[in-house]
N, C-alpha and C. Protein backbone atom coordinates (compact mmCIF):
# COMPACT_ATOMS: atom_id res chain seq x y z
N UNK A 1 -22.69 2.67 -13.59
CA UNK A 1 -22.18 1.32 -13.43
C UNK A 1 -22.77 0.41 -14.52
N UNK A 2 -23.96 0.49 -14.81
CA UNK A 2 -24.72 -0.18 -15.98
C UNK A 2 -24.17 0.34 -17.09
N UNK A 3 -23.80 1.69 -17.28
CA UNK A 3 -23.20 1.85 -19.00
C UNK A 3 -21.68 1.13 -18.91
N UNK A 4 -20.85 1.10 -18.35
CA UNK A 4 -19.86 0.73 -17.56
C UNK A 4 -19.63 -1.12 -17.88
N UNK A 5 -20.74 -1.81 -17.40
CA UNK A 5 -20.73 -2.86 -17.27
C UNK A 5 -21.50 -3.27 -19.05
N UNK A 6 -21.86 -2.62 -19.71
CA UNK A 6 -22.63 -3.08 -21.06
C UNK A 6 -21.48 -2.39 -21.88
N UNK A 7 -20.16 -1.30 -21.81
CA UNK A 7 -19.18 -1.81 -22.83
C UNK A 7 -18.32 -2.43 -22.62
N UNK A 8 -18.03 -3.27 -21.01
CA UNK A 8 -17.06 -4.19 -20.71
C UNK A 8 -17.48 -5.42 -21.47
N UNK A 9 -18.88 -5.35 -22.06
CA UNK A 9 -19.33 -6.72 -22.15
C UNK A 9 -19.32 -6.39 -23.55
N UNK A 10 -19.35 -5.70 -24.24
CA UNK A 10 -19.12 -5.65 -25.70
C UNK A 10 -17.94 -5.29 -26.17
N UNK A 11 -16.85 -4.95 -25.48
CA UNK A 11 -15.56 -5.28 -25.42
C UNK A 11 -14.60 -6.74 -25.67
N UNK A 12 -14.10 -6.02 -27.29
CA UNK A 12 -13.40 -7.61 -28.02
C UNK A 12 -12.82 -7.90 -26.93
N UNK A 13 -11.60 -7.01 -26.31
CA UNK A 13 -10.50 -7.36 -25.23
C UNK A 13 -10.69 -6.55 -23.95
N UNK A 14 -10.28 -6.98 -23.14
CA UNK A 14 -10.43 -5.70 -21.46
C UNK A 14 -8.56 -6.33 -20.96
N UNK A 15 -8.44 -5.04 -20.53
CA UNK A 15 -7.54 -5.29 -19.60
C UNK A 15 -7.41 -4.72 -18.22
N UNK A 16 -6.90 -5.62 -17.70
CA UNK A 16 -7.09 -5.54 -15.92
C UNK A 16 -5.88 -5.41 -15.33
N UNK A 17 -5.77 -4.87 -14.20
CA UNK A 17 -4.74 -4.29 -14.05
C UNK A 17 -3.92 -4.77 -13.02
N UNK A 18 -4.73 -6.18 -12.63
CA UNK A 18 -4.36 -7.28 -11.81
C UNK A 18 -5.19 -8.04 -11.34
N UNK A 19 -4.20 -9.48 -10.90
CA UNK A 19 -5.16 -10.14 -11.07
C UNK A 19 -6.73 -10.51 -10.60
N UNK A 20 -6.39 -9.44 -9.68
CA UNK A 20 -7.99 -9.71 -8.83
C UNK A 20 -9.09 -8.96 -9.36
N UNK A 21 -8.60 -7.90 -10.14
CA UNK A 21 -9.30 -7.02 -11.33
C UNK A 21 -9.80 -8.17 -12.24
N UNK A 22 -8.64 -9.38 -13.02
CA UNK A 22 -9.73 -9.93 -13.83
C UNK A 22 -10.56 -11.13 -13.34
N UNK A 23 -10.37 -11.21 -11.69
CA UNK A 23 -11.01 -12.11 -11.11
C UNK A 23 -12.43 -10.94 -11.41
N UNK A 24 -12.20 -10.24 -10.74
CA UNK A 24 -13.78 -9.63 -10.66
C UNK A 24 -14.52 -9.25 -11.75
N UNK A 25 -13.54 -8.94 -13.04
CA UNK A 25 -14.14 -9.09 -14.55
C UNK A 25 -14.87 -10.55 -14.60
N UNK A 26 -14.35 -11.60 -14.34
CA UNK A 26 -14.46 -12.86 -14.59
C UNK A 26 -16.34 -13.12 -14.06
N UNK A 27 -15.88 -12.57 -12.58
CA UNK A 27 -17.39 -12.54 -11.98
C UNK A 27 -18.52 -11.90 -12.06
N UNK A 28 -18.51 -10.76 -12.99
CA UNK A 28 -19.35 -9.79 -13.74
C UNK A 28 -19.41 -10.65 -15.10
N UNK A 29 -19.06 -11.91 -15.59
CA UNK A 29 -19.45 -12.83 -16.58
C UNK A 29 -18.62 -12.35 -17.81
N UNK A 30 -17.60 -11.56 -18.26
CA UNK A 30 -16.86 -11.35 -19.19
C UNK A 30 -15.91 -12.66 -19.12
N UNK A 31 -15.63 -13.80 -20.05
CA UNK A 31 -14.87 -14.65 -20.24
C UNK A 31 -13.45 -14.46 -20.10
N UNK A 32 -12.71 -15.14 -19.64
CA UNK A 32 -11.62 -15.46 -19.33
C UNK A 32 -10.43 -14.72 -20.28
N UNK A 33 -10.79 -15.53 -21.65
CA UNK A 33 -10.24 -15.17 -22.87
C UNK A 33 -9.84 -13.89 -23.54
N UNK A 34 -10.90 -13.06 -22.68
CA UNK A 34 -11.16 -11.52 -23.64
C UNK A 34 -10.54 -10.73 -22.54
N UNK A 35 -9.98 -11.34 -21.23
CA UNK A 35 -9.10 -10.06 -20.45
C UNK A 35 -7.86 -10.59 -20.21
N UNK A 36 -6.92 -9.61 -20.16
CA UNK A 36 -5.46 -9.90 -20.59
C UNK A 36 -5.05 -9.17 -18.63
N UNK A 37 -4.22 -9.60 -18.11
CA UNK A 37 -3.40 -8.95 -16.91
C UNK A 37 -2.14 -8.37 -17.12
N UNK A 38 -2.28 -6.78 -17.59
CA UNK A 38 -1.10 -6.27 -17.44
C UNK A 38 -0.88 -5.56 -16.30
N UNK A 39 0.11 -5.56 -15.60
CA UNK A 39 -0.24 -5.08 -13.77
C UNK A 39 0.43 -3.53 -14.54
N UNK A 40 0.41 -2.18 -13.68
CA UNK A 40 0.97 -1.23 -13.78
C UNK A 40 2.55 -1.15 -13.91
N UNK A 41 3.20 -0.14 -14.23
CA UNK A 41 4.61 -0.22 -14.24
C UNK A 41 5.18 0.73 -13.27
N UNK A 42 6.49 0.32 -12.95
CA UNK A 42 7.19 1.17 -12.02
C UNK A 42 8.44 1.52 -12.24
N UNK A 43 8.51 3.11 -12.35
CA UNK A 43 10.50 3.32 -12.74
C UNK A 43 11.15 2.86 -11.09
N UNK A 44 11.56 1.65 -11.99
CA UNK A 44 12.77 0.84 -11.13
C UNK A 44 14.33 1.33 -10.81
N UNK A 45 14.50 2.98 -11.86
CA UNK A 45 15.79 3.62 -11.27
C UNK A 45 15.36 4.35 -10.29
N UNK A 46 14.10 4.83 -9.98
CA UNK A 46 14.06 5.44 -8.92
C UNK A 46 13.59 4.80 -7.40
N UNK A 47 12.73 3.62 -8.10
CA UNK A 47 12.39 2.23 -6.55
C UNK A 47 13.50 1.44 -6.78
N UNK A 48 14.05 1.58 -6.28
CA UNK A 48 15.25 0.36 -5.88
C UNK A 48 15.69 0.03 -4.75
N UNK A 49 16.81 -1.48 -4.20
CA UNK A 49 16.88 -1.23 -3.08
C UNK A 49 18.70 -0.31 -2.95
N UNK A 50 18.35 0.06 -1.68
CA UNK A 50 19.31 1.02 -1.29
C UNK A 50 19.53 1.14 0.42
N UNK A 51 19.95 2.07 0.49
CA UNK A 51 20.08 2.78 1.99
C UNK A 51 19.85 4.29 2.24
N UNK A 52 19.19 4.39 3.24
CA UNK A 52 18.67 6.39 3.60
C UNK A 52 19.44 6.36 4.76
N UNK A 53 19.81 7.34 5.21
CA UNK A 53 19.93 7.81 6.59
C UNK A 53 18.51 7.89 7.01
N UNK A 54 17.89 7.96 7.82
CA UNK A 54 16.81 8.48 8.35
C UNK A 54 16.73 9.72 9.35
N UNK A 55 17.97 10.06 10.38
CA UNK A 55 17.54 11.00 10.62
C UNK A 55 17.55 12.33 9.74
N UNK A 56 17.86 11.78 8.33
CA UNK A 56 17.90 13.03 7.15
C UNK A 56 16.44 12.96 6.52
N UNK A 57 15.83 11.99 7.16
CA UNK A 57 14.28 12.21 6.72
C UNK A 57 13.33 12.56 7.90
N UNK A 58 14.30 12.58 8.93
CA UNK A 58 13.73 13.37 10.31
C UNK A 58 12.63 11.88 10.63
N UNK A 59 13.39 10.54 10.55
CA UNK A 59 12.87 9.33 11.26
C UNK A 59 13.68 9.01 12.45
N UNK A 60 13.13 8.38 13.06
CA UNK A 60 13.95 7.73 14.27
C UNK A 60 14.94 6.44 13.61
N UNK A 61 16.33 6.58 14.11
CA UNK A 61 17.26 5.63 13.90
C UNK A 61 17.08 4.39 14.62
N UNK A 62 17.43 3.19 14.86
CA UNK A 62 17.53 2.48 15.17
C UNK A 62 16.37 1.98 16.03
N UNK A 63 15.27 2.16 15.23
CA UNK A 63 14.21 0.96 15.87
C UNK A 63 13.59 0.39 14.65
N UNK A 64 12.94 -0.40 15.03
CA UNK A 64 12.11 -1.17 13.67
C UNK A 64 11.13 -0.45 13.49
N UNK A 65 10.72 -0.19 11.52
CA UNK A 65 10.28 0.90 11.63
C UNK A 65 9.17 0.56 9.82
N UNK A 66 7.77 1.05 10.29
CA UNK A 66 7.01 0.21 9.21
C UNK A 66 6.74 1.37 8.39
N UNK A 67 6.77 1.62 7.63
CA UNK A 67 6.39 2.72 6.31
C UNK A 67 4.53 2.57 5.88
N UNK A 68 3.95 3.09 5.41
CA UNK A 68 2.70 3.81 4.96
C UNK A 68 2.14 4.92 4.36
N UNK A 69 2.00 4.69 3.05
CA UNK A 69 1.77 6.23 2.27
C UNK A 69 0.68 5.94 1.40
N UNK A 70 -0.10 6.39 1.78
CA UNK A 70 -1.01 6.87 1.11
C UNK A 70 -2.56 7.92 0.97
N UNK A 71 -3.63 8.18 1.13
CA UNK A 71 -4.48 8.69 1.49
C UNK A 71 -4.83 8.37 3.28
N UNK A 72 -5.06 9.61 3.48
CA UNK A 72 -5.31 9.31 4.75
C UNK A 72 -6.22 10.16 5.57
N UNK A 73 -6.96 10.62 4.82
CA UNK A 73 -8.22 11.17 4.79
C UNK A 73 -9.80 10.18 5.22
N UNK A 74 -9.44 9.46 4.15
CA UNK A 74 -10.66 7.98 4.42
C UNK A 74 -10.33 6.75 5.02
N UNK A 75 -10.74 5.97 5.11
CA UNK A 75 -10.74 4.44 5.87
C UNK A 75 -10.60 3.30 4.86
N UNK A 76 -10.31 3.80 3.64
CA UNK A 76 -9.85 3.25 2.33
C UNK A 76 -8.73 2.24 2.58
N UNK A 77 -7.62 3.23 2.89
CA UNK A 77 -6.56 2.63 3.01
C UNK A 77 -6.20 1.53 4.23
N UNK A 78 -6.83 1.62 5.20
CA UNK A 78 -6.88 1.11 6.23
C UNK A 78 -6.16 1.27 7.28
N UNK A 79 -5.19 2.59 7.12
CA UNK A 79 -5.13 3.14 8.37
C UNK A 79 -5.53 2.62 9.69
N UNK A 80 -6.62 3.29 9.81
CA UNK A 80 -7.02 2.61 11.15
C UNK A 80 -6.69 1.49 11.89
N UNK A 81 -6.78 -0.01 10.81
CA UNK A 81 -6.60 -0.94 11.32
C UNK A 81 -5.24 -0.85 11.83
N UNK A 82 -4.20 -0.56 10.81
CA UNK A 82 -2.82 -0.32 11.25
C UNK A 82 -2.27 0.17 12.55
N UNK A 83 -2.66 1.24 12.76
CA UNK A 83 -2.87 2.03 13.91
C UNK A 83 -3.28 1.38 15.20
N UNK A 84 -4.42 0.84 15.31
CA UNK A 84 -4.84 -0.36 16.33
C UNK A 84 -3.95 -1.31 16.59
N UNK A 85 -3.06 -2.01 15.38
CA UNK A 85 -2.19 -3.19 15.84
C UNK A 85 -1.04 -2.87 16.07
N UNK A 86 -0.58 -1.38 16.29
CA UNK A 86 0.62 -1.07 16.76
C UNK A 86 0.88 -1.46 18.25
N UNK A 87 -0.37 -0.82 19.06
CA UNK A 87 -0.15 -1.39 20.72
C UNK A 87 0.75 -2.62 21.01
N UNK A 88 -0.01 -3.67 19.74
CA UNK A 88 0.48 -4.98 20.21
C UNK A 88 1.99 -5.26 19.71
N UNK A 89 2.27 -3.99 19.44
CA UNK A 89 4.13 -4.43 18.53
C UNK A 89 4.86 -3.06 19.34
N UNK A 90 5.22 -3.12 20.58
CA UNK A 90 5.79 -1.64 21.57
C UNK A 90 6.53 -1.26 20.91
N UNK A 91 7.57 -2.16 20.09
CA UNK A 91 8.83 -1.58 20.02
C UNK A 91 8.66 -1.05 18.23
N UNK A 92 7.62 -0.89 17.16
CA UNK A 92 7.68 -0.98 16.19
C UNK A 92 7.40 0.57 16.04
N UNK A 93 7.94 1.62 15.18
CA UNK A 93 7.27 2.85 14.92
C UNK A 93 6.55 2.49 13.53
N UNK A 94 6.31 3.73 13.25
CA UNK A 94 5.08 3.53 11.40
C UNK A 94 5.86 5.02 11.03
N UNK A 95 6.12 5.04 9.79
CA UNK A 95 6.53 6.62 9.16
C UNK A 95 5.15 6.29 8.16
N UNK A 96 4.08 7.44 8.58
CA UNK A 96 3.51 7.70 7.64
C UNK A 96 2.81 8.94 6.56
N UNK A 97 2.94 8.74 5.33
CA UNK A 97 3.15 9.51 4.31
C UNK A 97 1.96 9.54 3.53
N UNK A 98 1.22 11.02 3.93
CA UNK A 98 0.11 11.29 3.44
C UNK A 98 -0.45 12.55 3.54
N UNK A 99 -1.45 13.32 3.36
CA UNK A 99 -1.64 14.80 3.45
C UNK A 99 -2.65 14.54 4.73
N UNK A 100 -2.31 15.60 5.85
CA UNK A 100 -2.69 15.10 6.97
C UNK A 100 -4.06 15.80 6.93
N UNK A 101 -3.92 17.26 6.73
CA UNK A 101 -5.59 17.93 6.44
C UNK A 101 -6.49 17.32 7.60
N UNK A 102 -7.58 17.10 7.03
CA UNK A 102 -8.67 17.19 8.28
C UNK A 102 -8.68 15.28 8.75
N UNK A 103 -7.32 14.61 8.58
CA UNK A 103 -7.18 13.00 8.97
C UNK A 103 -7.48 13.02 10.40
N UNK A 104 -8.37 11.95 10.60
CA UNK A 104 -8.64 11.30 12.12
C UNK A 104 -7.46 10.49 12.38
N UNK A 105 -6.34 10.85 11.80
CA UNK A 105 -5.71 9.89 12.26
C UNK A 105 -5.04 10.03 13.03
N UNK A 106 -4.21 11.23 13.18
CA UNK A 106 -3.31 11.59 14.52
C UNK A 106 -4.31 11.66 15.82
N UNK A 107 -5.67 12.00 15.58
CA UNK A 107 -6.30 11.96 16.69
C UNK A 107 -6.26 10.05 17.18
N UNK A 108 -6.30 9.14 16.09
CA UNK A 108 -6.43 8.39 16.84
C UNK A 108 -5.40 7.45 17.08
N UNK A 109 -4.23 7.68 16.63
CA UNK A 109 -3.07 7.75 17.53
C UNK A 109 -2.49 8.16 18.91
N UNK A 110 -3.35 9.48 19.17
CA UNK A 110 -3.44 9.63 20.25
C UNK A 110 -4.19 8.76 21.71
N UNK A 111 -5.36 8.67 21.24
CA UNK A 111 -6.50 7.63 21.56
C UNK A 111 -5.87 6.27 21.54
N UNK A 112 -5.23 6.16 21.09
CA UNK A 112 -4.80 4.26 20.81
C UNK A 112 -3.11 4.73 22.18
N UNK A 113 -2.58 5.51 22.16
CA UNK A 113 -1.11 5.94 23.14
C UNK A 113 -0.25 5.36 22.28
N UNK A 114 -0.35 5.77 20.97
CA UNK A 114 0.86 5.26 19.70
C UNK A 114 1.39 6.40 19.70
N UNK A 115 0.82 7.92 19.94
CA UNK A 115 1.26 8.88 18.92
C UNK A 115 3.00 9.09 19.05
N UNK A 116 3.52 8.50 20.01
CA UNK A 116 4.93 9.09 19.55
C UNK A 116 6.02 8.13 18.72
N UNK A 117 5.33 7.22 18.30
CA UNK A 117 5.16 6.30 17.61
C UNK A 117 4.82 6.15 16.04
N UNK A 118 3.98 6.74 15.77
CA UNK A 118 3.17 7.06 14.32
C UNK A 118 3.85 8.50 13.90
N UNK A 119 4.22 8.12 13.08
CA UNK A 119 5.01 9.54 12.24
C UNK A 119 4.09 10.03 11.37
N UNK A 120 3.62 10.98 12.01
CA UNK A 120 2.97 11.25 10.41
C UNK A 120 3.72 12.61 9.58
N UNK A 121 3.83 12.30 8.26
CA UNK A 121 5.12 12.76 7.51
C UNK A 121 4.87 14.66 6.68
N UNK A 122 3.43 14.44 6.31
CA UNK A 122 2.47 14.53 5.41
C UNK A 122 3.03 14.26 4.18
N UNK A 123 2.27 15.51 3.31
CA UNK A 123 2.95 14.95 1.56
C UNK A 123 4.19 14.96 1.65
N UNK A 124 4.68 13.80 1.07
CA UNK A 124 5.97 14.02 0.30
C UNK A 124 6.30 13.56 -1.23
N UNK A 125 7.33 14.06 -1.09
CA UNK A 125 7.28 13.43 -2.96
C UNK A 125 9.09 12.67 -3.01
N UNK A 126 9.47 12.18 -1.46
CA UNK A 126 10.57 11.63 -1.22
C UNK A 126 10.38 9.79 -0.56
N UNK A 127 9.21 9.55 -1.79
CA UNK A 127 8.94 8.22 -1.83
C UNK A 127 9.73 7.00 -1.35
N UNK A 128 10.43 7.28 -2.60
CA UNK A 128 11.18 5.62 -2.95
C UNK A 128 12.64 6.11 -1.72
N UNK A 129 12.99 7.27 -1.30
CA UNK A 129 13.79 7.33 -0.12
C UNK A 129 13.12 7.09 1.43
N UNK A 130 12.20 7.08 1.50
CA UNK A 130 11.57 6.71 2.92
C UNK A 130 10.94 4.85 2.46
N UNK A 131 11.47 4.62 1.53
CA UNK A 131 11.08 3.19 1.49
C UNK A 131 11.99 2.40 1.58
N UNK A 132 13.24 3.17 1.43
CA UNK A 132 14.85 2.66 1.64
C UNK A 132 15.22 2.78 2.96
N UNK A 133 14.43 3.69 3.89
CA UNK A 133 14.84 3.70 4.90
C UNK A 133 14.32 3.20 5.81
N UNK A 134 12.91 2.02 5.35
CA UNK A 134 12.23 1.79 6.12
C UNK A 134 12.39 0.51 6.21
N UNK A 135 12.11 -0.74 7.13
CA UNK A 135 12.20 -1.63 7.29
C UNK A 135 10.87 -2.93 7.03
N UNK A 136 9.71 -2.34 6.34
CA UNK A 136 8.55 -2.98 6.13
C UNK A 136 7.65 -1.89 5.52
N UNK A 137 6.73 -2.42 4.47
CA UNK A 137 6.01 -1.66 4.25
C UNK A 137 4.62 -1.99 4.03
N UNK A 138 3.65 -1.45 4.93
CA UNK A 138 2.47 -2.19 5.54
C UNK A 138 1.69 -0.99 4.79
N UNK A 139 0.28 -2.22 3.80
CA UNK A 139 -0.43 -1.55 3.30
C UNK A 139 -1.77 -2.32 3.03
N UNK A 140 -2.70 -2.21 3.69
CA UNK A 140 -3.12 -3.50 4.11
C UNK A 140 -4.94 -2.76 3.39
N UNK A 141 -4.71 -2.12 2.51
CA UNK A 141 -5.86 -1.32 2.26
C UNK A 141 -7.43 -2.27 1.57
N UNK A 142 -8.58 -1.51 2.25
CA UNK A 142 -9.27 -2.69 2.01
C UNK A 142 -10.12 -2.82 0.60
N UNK A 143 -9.24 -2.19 -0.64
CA UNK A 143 -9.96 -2.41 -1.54
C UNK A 143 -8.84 -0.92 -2.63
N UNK A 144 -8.17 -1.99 -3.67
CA UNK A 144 -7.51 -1.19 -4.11
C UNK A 144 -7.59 -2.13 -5.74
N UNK A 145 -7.49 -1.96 -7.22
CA UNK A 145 -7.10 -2.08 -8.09
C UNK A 145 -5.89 -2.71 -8.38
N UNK A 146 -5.52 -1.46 -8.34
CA UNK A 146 -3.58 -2.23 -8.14
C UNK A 146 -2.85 -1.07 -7.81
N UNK A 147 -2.16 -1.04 -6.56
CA UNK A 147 -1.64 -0.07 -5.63
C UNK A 147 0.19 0.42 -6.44
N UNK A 148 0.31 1.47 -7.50
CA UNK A 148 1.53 1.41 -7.15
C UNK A 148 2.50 1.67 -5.93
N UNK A 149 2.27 2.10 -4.90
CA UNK A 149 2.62 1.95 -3.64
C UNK A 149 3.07 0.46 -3.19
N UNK A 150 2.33 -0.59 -3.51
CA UNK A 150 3.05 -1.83 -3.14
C UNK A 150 3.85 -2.21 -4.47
N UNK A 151 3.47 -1.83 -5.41
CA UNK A 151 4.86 -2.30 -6.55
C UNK A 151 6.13 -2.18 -6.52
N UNK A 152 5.81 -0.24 -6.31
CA UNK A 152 7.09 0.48 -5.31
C UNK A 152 7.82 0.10 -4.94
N UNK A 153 7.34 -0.76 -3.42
CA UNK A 153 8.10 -0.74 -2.48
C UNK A 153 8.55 -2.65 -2.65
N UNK A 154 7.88 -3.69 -3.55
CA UNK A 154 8.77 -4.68 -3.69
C UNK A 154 10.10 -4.27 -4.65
N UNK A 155 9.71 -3.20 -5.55
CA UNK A 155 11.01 -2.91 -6.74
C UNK A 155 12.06 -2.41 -6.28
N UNK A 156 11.79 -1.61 -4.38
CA UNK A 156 12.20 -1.20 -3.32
C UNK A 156 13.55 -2.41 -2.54
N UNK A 157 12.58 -3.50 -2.84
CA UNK A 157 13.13 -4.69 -1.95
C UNK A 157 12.72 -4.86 -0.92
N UNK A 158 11.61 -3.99 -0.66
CA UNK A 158 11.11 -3.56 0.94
C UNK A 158 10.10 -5.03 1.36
N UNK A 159 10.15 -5.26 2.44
CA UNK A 159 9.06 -6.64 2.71
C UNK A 159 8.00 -6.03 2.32
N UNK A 160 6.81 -6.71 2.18
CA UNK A 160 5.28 -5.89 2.34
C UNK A 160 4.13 -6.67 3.33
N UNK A 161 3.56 -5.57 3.76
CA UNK A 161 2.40 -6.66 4.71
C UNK A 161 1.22 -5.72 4.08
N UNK A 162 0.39 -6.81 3.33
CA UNK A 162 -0.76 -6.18 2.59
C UNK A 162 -1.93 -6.74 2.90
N UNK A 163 -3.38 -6.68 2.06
CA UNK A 163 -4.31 -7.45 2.24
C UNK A 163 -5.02 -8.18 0.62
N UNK A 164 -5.71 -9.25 1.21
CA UNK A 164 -5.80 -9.88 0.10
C UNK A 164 -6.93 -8.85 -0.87
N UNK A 165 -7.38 -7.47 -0.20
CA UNK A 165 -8.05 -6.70 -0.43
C UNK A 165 -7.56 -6.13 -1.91
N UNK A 166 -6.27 -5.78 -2.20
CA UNK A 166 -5.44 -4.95 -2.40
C UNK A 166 -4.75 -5.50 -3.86
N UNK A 167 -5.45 -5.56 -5.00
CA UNK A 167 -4.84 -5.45 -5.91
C UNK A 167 -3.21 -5.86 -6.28
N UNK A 168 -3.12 -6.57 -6.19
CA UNK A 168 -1.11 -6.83 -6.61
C UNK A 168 -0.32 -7.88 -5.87
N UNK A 169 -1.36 -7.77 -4.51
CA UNK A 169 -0.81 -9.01 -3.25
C UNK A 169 -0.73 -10.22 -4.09
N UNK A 170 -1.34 -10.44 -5.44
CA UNK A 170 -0.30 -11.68 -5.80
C UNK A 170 0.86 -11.77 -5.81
N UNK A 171 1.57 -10.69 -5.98
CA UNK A 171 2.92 -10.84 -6.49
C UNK A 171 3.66 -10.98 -4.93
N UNK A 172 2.71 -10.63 -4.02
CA UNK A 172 3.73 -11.05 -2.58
C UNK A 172 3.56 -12.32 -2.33
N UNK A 173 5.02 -12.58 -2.09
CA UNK A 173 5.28 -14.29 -2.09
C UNK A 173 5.84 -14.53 -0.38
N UNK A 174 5.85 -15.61 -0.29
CA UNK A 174 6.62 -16.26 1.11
C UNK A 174 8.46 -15.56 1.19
N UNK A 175 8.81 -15.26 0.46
CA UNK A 175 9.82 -14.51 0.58
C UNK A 175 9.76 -12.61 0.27
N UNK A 176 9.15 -12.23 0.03
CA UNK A 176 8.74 -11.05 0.12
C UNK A 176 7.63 -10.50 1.11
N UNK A 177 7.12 -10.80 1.63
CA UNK A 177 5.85 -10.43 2.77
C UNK A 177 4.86 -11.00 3.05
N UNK A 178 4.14 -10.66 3.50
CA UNK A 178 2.88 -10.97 3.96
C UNK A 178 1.06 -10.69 3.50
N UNK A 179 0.41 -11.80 2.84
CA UNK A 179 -0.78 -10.87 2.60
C UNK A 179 -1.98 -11.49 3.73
N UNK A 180 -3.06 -10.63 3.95
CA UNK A 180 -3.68 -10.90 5.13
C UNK A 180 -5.24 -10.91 4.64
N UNK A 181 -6.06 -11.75 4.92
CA UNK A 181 -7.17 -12.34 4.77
C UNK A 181 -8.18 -10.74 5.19
């Protein structure tokens, strides 16, 4: 972290990869001037908005239905929390998309009385179609760079409910979703 932090600082230019990246450059004392915000990019022919069938992604039809993909191994993503605030939403399912392996998470789906509720998908590589078919996409992770997963899914058209944790939640506005303290 010290070699790390002594060529950021002898670095003509840095770039960050959003804006809370060059907030936190800013606060490690590298000047304003010398970091540029280019956020990541996203092929927009393949995130777009659209329509899925869902029971062709083996989702439940016709309920409201929140999307989630990513690691789900650790407490990174924040899972958990997600999982907990389902109780309080009966009628909402979650499709989520991740490699299930040794995840606490279906166990605690079970434990919480979500599990028929919480989809868990595992890997897929049928992204930007389970983001078309989903009705929100909640990613509320507590400490991310810059998530292409939420770029995704605004280039998606998809709402987002994120955290102010999370790298990119600038770009969610009062008409696109939600970011959470």
């Amino acid at each position: 972290a010290q070699w790390e932090l002594e060529t950021l600082r002898k670095a003509g230019h840095v770039i960050a990869v959003s804006e809370k990246i060059h907030r936190e450059l800013e606060a490690l004392g590298l000047p304003g001037s010398r970091i540029e915000t280019i956020l990541n990019g996203v092929d927009t022919d393949e995130f777009a908005p659209g329509t899925v069938v869902r029971s062709a992604l083996g989702l439940p039809p016709d309920v409201p239905l929140g999307f989630f993909a990513g690691d789900i191994q650790s407490n990174r993503k924040n899972l958990d929390t997600v999982l907990r605030a389902l109780p309080r939403v009966p009628e909402m399912h979650l499709a989520i998309a991740g490699t299930v392996g040794d995840s606490p998470y279906p166990a605690l789906a079970e434990e919480l009385g979500v599990a028929e509720r919480a989809h868990f998908l595992g890997f897929r590589t049928d992204v930007a179609d389970l983001m078309r078919a989903s009705d929100v996409f909640v990613f509320p992770s507590r400490y991310e760079a810059c998530t292409l997963a939420l770029l995704e899914a605004l280039a998606s058209g998809l709402p987002v409910i994120t955290a102010a944790s999370t790298g990119g939640a600038e770009l969610v506005g009062e008409n696109s979703g939600v970011v959470l303290d």
